[in-house]
C-alpha atoms as a PDB file:
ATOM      1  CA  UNK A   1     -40.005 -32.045 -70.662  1.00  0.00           C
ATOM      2  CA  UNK A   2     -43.693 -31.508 -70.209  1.00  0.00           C
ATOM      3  CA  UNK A   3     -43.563 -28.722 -67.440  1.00  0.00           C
ATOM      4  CA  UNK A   4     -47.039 -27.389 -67.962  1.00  0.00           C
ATOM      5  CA  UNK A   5     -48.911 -27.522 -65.318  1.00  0.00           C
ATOM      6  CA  UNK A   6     -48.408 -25.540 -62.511  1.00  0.00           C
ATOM      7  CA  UNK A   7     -47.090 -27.147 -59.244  1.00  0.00           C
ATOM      8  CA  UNK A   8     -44.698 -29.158 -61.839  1.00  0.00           C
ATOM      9  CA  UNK A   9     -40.596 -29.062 -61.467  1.00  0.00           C
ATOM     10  CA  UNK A  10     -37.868 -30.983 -63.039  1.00  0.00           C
ATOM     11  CA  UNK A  11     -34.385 -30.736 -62.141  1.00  0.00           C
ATOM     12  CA  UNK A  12     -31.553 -31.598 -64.769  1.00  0.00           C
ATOM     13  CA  UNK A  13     -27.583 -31.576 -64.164  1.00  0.00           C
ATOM     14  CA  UNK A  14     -25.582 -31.587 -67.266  1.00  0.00           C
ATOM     15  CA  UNK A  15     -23.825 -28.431 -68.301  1.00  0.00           C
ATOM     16  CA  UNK A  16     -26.086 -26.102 -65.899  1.00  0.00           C
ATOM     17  CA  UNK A  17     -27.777 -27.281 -63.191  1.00  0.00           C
ATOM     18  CA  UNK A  18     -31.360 -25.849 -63.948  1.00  0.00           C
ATOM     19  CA  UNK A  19     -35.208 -26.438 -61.594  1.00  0.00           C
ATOM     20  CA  UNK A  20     -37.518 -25.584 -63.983  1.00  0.00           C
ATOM     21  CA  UNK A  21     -41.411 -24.845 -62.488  1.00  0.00           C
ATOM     22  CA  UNK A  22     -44.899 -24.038 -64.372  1.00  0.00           C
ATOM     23  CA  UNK A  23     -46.867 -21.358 -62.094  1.00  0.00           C
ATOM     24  CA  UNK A  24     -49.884 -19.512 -63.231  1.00  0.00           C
ATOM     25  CA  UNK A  25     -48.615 -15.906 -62.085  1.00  0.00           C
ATOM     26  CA  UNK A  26     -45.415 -14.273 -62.051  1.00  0.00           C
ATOM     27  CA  UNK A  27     -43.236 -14.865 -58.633  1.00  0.00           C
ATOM     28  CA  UNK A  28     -40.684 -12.678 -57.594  1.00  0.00           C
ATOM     29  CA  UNK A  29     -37.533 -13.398 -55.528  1.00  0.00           C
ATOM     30  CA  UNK A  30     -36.671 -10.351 -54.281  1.00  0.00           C
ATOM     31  CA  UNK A  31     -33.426 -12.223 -53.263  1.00  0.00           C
ATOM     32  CA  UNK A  32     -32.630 -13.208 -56.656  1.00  0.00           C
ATOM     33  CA  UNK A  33     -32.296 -16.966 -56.098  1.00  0.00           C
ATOM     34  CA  UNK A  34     -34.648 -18.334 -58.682  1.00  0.00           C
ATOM     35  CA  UNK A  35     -36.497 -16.238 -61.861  1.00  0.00           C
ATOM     36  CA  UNK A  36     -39.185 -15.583 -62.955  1.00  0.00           C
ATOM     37  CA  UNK A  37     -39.864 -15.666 -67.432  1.00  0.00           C
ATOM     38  CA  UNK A  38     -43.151 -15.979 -69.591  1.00  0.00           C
ATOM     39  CA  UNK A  39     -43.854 -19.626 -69.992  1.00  0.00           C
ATOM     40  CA  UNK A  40     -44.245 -20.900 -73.768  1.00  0.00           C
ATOM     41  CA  UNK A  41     -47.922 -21.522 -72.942  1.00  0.00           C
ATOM     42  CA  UNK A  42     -50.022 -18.336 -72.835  1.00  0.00           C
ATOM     43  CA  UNK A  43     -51.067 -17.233 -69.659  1.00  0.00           C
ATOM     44  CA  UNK A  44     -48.304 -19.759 -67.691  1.00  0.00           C
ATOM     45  CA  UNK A  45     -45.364 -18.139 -66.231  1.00  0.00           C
ATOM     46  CA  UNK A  46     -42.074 -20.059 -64.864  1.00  0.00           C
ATOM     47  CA  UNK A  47     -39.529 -20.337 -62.650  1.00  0.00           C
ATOM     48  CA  UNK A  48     -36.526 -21.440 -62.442  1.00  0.00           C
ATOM     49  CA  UNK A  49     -32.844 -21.789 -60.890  1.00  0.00           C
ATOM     50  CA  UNK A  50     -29.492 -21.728 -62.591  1.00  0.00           C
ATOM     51  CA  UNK A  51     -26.036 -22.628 -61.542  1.00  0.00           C
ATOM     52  CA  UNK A  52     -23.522 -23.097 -63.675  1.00  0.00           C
ATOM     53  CA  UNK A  53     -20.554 -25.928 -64.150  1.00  0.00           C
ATOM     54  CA  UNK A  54     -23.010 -28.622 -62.525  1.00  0.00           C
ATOM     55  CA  UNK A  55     -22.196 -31.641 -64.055  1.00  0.00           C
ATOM     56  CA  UNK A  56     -18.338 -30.861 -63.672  1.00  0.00           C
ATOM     57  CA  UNK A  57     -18.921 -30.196 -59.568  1.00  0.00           C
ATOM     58  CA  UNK A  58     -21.300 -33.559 -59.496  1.00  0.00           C
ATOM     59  CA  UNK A  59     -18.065 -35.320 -61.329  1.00  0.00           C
ATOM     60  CA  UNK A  60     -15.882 -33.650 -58.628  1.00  0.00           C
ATOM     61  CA  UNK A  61     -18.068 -34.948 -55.739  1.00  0.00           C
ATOM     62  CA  UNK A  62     -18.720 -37.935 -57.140  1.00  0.00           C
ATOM     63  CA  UNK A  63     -14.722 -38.611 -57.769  1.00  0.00           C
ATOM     64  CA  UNK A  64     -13.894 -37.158 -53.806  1.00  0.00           C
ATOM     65  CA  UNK A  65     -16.672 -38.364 -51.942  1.00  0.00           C
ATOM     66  CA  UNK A  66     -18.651 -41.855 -54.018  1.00  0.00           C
ATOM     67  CA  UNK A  67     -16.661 -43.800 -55.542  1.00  0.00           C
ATOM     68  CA  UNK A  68     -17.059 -45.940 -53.001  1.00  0.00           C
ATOM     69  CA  UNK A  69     -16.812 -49.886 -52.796  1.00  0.00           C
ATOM     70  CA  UNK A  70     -17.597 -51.628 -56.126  1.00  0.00           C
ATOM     71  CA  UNK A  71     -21.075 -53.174 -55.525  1.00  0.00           C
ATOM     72  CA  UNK A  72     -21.916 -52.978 -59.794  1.00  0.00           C
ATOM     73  CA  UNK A  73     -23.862 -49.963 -59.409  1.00  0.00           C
ATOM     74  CA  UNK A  74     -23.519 -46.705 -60.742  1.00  0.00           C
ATOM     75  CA  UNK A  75     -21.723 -44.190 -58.023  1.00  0.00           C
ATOM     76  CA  UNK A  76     -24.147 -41.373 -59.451  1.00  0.00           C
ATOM     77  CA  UNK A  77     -27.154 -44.043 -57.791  1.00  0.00           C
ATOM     78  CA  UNK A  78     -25.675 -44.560 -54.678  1.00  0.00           C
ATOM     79  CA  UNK A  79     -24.797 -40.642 -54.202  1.00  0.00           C
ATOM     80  CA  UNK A  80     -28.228 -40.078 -54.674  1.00  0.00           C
ATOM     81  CA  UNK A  81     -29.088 -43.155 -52.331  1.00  0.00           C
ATOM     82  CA  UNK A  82     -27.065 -41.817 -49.641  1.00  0.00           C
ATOM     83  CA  UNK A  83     -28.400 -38.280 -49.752  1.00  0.00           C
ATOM     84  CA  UNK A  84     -32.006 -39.056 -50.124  1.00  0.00           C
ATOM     85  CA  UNK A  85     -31.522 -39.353 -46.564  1.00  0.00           C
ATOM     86  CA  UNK A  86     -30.105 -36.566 -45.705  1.00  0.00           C
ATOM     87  CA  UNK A  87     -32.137 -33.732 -44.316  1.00  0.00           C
ATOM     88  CA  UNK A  88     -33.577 -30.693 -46.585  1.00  0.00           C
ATOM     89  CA  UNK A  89     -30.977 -28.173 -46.891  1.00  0.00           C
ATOM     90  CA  UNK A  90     -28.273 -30.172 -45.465  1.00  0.00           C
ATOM     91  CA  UNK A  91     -28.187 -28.189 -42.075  1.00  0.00           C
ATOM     92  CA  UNK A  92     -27.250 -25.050 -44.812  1.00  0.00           C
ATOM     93  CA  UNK A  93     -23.576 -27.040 -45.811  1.00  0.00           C
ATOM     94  CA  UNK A  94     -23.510 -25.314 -49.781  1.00  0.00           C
ATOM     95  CA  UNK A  95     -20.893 -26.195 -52.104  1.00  0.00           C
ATOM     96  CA  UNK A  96     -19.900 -23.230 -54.257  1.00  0.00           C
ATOM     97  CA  UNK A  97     -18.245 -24.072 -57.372  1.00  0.00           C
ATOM     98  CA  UNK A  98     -16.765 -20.979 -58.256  1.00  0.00           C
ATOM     99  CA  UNK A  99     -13.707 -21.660 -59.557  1.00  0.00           C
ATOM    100  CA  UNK A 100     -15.251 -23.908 -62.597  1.00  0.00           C
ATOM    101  CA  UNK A 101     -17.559 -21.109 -63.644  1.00  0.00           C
ATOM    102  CA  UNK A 102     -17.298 -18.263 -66.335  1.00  0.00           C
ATOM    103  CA  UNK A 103     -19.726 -15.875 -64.313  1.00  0.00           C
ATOM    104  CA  UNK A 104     -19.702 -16.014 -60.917  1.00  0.00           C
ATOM    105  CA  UNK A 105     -23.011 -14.366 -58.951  1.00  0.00           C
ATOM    106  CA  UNK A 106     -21.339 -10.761 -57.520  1.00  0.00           C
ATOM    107  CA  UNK A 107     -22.768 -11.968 -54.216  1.00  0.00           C
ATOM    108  CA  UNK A 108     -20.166 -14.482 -53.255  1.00  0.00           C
ATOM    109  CA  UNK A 109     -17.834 -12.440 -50.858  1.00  0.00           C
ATOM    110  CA  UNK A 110     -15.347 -15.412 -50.572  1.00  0.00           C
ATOM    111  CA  UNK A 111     -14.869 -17.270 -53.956  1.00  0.00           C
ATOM    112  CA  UNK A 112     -11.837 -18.778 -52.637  1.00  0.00           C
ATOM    113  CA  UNK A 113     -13.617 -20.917 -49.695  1.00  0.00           C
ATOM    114  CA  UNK A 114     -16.247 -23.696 -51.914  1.00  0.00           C
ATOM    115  CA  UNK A 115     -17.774 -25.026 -49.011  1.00  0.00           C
ATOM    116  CA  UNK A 116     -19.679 -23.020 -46.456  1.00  0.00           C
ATOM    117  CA  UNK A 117     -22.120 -23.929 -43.617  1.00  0.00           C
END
Protein backbone atom coordinates (compact mmCIF):
# COMPACT_ATOMS: atom_id res chain seq x y z
CA UNK A 1 0.00 0.00 0.00
CA UNK A 2 2.88 2.41 0.05
CA UNK A 3 2.81 3.35 3.87
CA UNK A 4 6.33 4.66 4.09
CA UNK A 5 6.52 7.74 5.09
CA UNK A 6 5.78 8.75 8.33
CA UNK A 7 2.57 10.81 9.00
CA UNK A 8 0.98 8.18 6.35
CA UNK A 9 -2.30 5.89 7.34
CA UNK A 10 -4.57 3.75 5.37
CA UNK A 11 -7.54 2.16 6.66
CA UNK A 12 -8.94 -1.16 5.01
CA UNK A 13 -12.26 -3.17 6.04
CA UNK A 14 -12.41 -6.61 4.69
CA UNK A 15 -11.87 -9.50 7.03
CA UNK A 16 -10.14 -7.19 9.86
CA UNK A 17 -10.59 -3.82 10.07
CA UNK A 18 -6.84 -2.65 10.22
CA UNK A 19 -5.20 1.59 10.35
CA UNK A 20 -1.96 1.02 9.36
CA UNK A 21 0.70 4.23 10.11
CA UNK A 22 4.60 4.76 9.16
CA UNK A 23 6.31 6.68 12.26
CA UNK A 24 9.98 7.10 12.64
CA UNK A 25 10.14 5.90 16.45
CA UNK A 26 8.40 3.40 18.36
CA UNK A 27 4.92 4.70 20.10
CA UNK A 28 3.49 3.12 22.90
CA UNK A 29 -0.19 2.90 23.97
CA UNK A 30 -0.02 2.22 27.30
CA UNK A 31 -3.83 1.59 26.87
CA UNK A 32 -3.37 -0.98 24.35
CA UNK A 33 -5.59 0.49 21.62
CA UNK A 34 -3.24 0.56 18.69
CA UNK A 35 0.56 -1.27 18.38
CA UNK A 36 3.41 -0.62 17.86
CA UNK A 37 5.90 -3.36 15.25
CA UNK A 38 9.26 -2.77 13.26
CA UNK A 39 8.32 -1.38 9.92
CA UNK A 40 9.73 -3.40 6.76
CA UNK A 41 11.90 -0.34 6.06
CA UNK A 42 14.92 -0.05 8.38
CA UNK A 43 14.81 2.47 10.83
CA UNK A 44 10.65 3.04 10.29
CA UNK A 45 8.47 1.72 12.92
CA UNK A 46 4.45 1.32 12.65
CA UNK A 47 1.38 1.42 14.06
CA UNK A 48 -1.53 0.10 13.78
CA UNK A 49 -5.22 -0.94 14.96
CA UNK A 50 -7.01 -4.23 14.67
CA UNK A 51 -10.55 -5.30 15.09
CA UNK A 52 -11.74 -8.21 13.98
CA UNK A 53 -15.10 -9.41 11.90
CA UNK A 54 -15.16 -5.82 10.14
CA UNK A 55 -16.48 -6.39 6.97
CA UNK A 56 -19.27 -8.75 8.48
CA UNK A 57 -20.35 -5.70 11.15
CA UNK A 58 -20.08 -3.04 8.01
CA UNK A 59 -22.56 -5.73 6.13
CA UNK A 60 -24.69 -5.72 9.34
CA UNK A 61 -24.89 -1.88 9.46
CA UNK A 62 -25.12 -1.46 6.13
CA UNK A 63 -28.22 -4.14 5.92
CA UNK A 64 -29.97 -2.32 9.41
CA UNK A 65 -29.21 1.12 8.95
CA UNK A 66 -28.35 2.05 4.61
CA UNK A 67 -30.09 0.41 2.53
CA UNK A 68 -31.89 3.19 2.07
CA UNK A 69 -33.97 4.52 -1.02
CA UNK A 70 -32.67 3.23 -4.39
CA UNK A 71 -30.96 6.32 -5.93
CA UNK A 72 -28.32 3.73 -8.23
CA UNK A 73 -25.62 4.18 -5.88
CA UNK A 74 -23.80 1.91 -3.86
CA UNK A 75 -25.26 1.89 -0.01
CA UNK A 76 -21.47 1.40 1.12
CA UNK A 77 -21.11 5.34 -0.69
CA UNK A 78 -23.88 6.82 0.82
CA UNK A 79 -22.99 5.29 4.45
CA UNK A 80 -19.88 6.87 4.07
CA UNK A 81 -21.66 10.11 2.66
CA UNK A 82 -23.82 10.33 5.57
CA UNK A 83 -21.13 9.86 8.19
CA UNK A 84 -18.54 12.08 6.73
CA UNK A 85 -20.64 14.42 8.50
CA UNK A 86 -20.85 13.21 11.50
CA UNK A 87 -18.61 14.48 14.24
CA UNK A 88 -15.11 12.72 15.26
CA UNK A 89 -15.82 10.04 17.61
CA UNK A 90 -19.45 10.08 17.21
CA UNK A 91 -20.13 11.76 20.69
CA UNK A 92 -18.20 8.17 21.95
CA UNK A 93 -21.49 5.88 20.40
CA UNK A 94 -18.98 2.42 19.68
CA UNK A 95 -20.35 -0.54 18.15
CA UNK A 96 -18.80 -3.69 19.59
CA UNK A 97 -19.07 -6.64 17.50
CA UNK A 98 -18.40 -9.23 19.81
CA UNK A 99 -20.49 -11.80 19.07
CA UNK A 100 -18.96 -12.25 15.31
CA UNK A 101 -15.44 -12.53 16.65
CA UNK A 102 -13.14 -15.57 17.58
CA UNK A 103 -11.09 -13.45 20.23
CA UNK A 104 -12.69 -11.01 21.95
CA UNK A 105 -10.27 -8.13 23.81
CA UNK A 106 -10.56 -9.37 27.84
CA UNK A 107 -11.49 -5.73 28.39
CA UNK A 108 -15.07 -5.79 27.29
CA UNK A 109 -17.00 -6.21 30.67
CA UNK A 110 -20.40 -6.53 28.80
CA UNK A 111 -20.10 -8.60 25.52
CA UNK A 112 -23.71 -9.01 25.52
CA UNK A 113 -24.63 -5.09 25.04
CA UNK A 114 -22.88 -4.11 21.10
CA UNK A 115 -23.61 -0.65 21.32
CA UNK A 116 -22.37 1.65 24.03
CA UNK A 117 -22.18 5.48 24.40
Amino acid sequence: MGIVIPGAVSATIGTSGVVFAATDAPSLDRQGRVHTFCHAIPGRWHVMGVTQAAGLSLRWFRDQFGAGHDDARDPYERLTEEASGAPAGCNGLCLRPTSWVSARPTWILAPEAPWWA
